[in-house]
C-alpha atoms as a PDB file:
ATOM      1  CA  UNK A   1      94.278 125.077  94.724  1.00  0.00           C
ATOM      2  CA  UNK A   2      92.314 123.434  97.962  1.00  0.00           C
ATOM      3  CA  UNK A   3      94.726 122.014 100.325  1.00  0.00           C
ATOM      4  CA  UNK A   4      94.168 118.272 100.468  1.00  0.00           C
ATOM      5  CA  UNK A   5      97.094 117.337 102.282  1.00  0.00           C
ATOM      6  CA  UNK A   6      97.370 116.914 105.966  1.00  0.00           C
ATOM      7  CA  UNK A   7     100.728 117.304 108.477  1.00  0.00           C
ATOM      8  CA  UNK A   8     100.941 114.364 108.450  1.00  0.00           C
ATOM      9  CA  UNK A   9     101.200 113.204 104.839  1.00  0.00           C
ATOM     10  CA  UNK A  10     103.530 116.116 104.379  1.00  0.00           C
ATOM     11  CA  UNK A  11     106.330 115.151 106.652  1.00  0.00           C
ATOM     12  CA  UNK A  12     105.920 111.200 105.389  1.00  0.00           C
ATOM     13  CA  UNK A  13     106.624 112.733 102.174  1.00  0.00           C
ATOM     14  CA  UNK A  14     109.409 114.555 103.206  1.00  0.00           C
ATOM     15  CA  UNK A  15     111.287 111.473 104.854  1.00  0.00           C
ATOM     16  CA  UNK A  16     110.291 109.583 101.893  1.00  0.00           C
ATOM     17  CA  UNK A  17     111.987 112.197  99.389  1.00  0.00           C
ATOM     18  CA  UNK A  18     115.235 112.034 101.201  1.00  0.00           C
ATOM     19  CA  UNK A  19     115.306 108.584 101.926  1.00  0.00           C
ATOM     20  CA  UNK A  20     115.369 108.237  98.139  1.00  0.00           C
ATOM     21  CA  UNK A  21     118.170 110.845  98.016  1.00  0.00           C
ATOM     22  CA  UNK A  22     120.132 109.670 100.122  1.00  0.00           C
ATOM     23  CA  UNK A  23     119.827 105.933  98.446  1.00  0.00           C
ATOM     24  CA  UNK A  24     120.579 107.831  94.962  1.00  0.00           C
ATOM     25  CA  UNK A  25     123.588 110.388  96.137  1.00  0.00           C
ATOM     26  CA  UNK A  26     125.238 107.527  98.013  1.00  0.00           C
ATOM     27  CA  UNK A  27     125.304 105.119  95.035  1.00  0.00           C
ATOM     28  CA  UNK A  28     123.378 102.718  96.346  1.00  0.00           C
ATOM     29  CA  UNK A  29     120.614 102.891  93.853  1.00  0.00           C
ATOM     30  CA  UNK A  30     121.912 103.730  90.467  1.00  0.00           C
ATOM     31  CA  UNK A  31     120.740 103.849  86.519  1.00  0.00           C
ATOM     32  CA  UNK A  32     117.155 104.513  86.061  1.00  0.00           C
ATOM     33  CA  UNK A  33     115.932 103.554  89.179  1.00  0.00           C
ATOM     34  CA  UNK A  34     117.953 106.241  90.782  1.00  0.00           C
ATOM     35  CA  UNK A  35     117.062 108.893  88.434  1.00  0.00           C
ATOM     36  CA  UNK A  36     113.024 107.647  88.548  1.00  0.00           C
ATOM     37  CA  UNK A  37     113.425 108.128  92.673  1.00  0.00           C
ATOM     38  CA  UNK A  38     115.104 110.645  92.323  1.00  0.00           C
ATOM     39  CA  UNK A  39     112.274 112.622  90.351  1.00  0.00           C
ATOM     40  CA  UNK A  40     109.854 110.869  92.766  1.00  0.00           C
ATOM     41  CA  UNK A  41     111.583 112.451  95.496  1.00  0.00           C
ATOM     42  CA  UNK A  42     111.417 115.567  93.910  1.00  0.00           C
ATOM     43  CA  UNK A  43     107.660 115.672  93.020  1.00  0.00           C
ATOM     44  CA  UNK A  44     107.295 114.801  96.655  1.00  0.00           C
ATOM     45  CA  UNK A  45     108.853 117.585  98.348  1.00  0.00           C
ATOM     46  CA  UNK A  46     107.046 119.928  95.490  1.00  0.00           C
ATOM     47  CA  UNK A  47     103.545 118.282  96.756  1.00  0.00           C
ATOM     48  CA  UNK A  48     104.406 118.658 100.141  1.00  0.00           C
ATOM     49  CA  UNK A  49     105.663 122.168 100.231  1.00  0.00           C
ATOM     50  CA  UNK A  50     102.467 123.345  98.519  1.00  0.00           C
ATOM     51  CA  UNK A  51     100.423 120.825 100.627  1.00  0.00           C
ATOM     52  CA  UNK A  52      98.287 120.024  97.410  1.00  0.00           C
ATOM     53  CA  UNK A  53      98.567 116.557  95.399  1.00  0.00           C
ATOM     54  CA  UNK A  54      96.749 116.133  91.957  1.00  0.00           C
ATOM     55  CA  UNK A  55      96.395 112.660  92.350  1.00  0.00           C
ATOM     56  CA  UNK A  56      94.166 113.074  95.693  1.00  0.00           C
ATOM     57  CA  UNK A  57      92.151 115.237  93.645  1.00  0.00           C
ATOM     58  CA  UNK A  58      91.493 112.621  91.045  1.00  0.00           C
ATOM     59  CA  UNK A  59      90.412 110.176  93.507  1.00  0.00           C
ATOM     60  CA  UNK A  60      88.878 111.952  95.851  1.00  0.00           C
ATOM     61  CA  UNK A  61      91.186 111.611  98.475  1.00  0.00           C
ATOM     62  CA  UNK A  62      91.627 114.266 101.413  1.00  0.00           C
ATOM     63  CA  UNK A  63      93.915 114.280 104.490  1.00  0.00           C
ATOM     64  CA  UNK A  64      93.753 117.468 105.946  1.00  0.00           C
ATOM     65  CA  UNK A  65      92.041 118.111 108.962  1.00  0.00           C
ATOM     66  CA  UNK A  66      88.625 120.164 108.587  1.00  0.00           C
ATOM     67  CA  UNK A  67      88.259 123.059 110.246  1.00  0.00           C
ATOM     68  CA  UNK A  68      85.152 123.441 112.872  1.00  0.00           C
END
């Protein structure tokens, strides 16, 4: 796998992942909702700690700085 994500998508993933946490652990979102964010959250921090997302892939998407 190609990284495709940049620095910055990673750590707006990472606030985003525990923003939903932290709205499911304190009970303020609950049911499905909270379990669906919850997972969200999850696959977010997975995407961002291998800096690779499938769905950039699919449409062509690419944040991460080239190299010169």
């Amino acid at each position: 796998m190609k990284k495709n994500m940049g620095n910055t998508d990673r750590i707006l993933r990472i606030i985003v992942a525990a923003i939903f946490a932290a709205l499911y652990f304190t009970g303020t979102v609950e049911g499905t909702v909270g379990i669906v964010l919850l997972v969200l959250g999850g696959v977010f921090l997975a995407t961002s700690a291998i800096s690779f997302c499938p769905l950039y892939t699919l449409v062509g998407l690419n944040t991460c700085p080239t190299k010169k």
